[in-house]
N, C-alpha and C. Protein backbone atom coordinates (compact mmCIF):
# COMPACT_ATOMS: atom_id res chain seq x y z
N UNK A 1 -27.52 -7.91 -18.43
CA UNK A 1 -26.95 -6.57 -18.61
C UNK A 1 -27.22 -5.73 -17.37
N UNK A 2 -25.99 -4.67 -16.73
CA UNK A 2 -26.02 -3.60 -15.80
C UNK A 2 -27.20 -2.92 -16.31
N UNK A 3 -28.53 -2.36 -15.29
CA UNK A 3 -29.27 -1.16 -15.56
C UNK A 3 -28.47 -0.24 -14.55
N UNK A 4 -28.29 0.88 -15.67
CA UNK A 4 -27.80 2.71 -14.43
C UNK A 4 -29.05 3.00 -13.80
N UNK A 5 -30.01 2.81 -14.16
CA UNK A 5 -30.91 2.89 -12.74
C UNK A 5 -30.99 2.29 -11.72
N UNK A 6 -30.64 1.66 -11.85
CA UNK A 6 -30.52 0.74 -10.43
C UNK A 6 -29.55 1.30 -9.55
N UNK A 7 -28.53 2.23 -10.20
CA UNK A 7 -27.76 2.91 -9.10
C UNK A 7 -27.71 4.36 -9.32
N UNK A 8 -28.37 4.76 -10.39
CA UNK A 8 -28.37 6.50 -10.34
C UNK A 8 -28.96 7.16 -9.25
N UNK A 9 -29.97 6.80 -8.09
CA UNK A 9 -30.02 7.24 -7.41
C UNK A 9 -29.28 7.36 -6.26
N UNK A 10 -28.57 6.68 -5.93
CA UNK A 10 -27.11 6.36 -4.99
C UNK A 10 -26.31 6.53 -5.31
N UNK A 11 -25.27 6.80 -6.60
CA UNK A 11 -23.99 6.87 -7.29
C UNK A 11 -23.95 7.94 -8.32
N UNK A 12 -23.17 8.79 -8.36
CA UNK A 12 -23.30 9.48 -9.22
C UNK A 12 -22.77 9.12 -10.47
N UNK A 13 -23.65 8.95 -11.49
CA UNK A 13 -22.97 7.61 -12.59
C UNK A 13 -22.62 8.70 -13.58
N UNK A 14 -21.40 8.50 -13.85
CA UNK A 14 -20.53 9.19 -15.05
C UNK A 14 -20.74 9.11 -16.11
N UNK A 15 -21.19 7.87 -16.38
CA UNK A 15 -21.37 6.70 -17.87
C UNK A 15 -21.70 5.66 -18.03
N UNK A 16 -21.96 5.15 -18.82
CA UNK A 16 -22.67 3.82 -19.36
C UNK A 16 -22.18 3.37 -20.62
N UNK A 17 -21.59 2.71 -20.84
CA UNK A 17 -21.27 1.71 -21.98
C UNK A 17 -21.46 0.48 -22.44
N UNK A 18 -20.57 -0.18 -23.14
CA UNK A 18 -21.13 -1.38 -23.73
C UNK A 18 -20.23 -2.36 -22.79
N UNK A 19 -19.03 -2.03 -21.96
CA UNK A 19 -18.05 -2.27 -21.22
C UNK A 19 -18.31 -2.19 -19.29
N UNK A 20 -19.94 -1.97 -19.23
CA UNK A 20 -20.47 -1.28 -17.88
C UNK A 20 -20.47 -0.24 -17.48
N UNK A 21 -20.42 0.06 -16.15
CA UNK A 21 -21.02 1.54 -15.76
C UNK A 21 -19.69 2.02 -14.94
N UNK A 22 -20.23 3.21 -15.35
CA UNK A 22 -18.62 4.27 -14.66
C UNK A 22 -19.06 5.15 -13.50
N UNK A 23 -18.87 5.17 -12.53
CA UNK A 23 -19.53 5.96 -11.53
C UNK A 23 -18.03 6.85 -10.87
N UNK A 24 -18.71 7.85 -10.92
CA UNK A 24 -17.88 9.33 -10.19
C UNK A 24 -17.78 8.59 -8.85
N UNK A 25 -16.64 8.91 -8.43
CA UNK A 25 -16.22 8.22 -6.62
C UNK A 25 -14.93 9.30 -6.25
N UNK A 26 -14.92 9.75 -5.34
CA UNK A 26 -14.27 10.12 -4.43
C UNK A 26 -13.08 9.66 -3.83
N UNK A 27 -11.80 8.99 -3.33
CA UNK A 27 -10.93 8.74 -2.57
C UNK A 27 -11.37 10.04 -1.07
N UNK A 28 -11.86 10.17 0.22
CA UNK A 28 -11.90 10.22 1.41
C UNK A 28 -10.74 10.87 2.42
N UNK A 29 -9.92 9.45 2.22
CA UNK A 29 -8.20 10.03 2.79
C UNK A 29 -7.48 10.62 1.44
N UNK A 30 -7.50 10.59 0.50
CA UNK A 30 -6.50 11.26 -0.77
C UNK A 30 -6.83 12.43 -1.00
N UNK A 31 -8.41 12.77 -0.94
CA UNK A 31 -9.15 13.95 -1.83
C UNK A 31 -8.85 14.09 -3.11
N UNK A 32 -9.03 12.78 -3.37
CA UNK A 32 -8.52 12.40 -5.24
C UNK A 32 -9.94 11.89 -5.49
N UNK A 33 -10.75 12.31 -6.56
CA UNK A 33 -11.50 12.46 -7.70
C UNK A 33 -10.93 11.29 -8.21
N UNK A 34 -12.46 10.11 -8.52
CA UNK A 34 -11.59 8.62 -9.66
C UNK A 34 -13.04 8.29 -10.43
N UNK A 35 -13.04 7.43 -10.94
CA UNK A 35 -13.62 6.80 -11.71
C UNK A 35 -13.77 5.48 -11.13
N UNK A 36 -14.99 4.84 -10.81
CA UNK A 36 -15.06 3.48 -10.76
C UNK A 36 -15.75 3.01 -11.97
N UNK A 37 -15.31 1.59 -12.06
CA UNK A 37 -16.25 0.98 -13.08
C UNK A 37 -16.50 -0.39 -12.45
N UNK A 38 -17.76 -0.70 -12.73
CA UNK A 38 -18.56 -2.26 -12.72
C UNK A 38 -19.49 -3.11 -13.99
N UNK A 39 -18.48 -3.88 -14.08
CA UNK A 39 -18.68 -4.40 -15.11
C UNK A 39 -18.72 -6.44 -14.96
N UNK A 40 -19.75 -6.47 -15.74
CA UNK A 40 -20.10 -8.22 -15.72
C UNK A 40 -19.55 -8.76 -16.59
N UNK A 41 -18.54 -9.90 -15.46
CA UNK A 41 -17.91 -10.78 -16.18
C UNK A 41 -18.21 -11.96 -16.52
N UNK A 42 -17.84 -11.70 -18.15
CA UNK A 42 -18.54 -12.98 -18.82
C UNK A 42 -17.54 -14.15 -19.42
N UNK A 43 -16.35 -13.36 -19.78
CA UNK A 43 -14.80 -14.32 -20.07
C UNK A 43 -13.98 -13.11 -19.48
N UNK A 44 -13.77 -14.44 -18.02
CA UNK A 44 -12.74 -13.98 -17.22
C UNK A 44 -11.37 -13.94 -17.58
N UNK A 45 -10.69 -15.00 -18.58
CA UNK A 45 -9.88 -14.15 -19.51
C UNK A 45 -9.71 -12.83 -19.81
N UNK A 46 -10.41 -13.03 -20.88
CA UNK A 46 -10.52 -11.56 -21.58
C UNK A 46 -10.18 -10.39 -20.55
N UNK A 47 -11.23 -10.41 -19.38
CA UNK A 47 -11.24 -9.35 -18.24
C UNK A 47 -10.06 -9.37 -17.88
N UNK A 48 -8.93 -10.80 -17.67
CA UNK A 48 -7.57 -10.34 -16.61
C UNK A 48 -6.93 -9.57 -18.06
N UNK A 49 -7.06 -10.04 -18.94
CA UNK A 49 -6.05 -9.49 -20.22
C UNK A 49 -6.42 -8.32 -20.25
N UNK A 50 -7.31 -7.53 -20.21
CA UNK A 50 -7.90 -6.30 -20.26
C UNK A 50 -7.21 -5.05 -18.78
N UNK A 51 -7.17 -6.17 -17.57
CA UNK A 51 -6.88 -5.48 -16.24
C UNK A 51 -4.78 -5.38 -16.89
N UNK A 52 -4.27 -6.38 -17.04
CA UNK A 52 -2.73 -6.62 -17.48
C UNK A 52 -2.60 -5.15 -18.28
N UNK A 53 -3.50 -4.83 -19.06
CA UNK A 53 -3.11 -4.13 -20.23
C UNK A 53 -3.32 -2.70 -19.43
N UNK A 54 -4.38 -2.52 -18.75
CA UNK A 54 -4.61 -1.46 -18.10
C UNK A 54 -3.43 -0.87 -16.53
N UNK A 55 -2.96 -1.66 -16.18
CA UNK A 55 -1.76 -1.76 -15.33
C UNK A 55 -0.22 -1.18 -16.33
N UNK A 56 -0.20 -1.19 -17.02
CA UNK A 56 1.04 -1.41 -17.92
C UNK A 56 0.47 0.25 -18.69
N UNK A 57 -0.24 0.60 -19.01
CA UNK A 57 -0.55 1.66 -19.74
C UNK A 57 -0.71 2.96 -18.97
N UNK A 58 0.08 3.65 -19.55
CA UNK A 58 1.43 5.37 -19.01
C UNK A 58 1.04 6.00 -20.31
N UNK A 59 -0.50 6.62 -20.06
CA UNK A 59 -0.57 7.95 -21.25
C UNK A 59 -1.37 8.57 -20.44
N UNK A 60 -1.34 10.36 -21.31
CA UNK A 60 -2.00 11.01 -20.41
C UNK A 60 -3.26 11.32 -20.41
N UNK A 61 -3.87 10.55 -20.96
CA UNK A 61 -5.63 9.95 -21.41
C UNK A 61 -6.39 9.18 -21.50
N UNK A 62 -5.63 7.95 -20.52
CA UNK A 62 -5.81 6.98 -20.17
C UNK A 62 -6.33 6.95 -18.81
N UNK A 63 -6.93 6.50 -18.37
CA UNK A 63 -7.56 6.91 -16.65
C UNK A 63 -6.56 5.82 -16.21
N UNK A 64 -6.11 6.21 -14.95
CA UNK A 64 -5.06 5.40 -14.49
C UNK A 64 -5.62 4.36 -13.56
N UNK A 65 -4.85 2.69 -13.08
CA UNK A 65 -5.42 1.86 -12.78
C UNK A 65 -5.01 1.50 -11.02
N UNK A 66 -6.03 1.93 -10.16
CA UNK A 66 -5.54 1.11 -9.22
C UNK A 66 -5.62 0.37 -8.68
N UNK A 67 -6.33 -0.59 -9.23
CA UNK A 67 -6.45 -2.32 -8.98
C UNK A 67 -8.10 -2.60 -9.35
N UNK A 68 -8.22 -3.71 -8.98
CA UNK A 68 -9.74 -4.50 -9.20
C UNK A 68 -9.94 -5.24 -8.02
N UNK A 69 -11.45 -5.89 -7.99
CA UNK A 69 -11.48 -6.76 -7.53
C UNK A 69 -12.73 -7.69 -7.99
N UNK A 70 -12.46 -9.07 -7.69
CA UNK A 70 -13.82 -9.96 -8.49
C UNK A 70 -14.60 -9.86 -7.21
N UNK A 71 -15.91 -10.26 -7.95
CA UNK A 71 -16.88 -10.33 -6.80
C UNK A 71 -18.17 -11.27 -7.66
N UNK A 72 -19.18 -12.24 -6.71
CA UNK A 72 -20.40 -13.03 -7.48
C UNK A 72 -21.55 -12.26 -6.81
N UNK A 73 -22.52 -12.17 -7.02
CA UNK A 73 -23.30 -12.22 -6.28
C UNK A 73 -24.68 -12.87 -6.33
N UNK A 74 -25.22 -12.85 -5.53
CA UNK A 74 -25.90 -14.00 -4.83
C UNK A 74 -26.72 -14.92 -6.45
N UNK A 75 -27.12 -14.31 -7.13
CA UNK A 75 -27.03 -14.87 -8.27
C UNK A 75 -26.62 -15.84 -8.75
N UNK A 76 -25.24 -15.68 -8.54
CA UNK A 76 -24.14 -16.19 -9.42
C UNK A 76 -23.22 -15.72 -10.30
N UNK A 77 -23.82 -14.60 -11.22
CA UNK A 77 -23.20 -13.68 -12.05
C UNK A 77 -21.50 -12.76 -11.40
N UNK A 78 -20.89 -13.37 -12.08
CA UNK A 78 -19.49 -12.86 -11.68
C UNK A 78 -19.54 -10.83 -12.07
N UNK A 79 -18.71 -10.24 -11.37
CA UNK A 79 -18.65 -8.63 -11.51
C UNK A 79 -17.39 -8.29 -11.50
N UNK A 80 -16.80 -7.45 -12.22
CA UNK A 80 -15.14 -7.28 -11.70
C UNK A 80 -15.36 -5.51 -11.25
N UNK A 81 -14.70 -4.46 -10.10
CA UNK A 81 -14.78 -3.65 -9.80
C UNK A 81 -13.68 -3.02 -10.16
């Protein structure tokens, strides 16, 4: 399991769920305000079906999606961003 301590002092973490951690982020060149999330993937299924569904979904309370990416680290433990 993600600990938010491990990055509350570096990230300003939004949230914590049962789904991973949500950290307040910035866009730089946009000056757009987003949401990241990092979350451990455990059925990489599930995760692309989850990213499909989140691409496709147009409401206005939905945080909008602008992509992912996988990542392991040194571990082994897969992460999707």
């Amino acid at each position: 399991m993600l600990e938010w301590k491990e990055f509350s002092e570096v990230y300003n973490v939004v949230g914590v769920g049962v789904g991973g951690i949500f950290f307040g982020v910035e866009n730089l060149v946009e000056k757009r305000k987003s949401v990241l999330k990092l979350s451990l993937c455990t059925n990489k299924a599930e995760t692309i079906r989850e990213i499909g569904i989140r691409r496709i979904c147009k409401a206005p309370y939905i945080l909008k999606f602008y992509g992912c990416k996988f990542f392991k680290n040194p571990n082994g433990k897969e992460f999707v961003v």
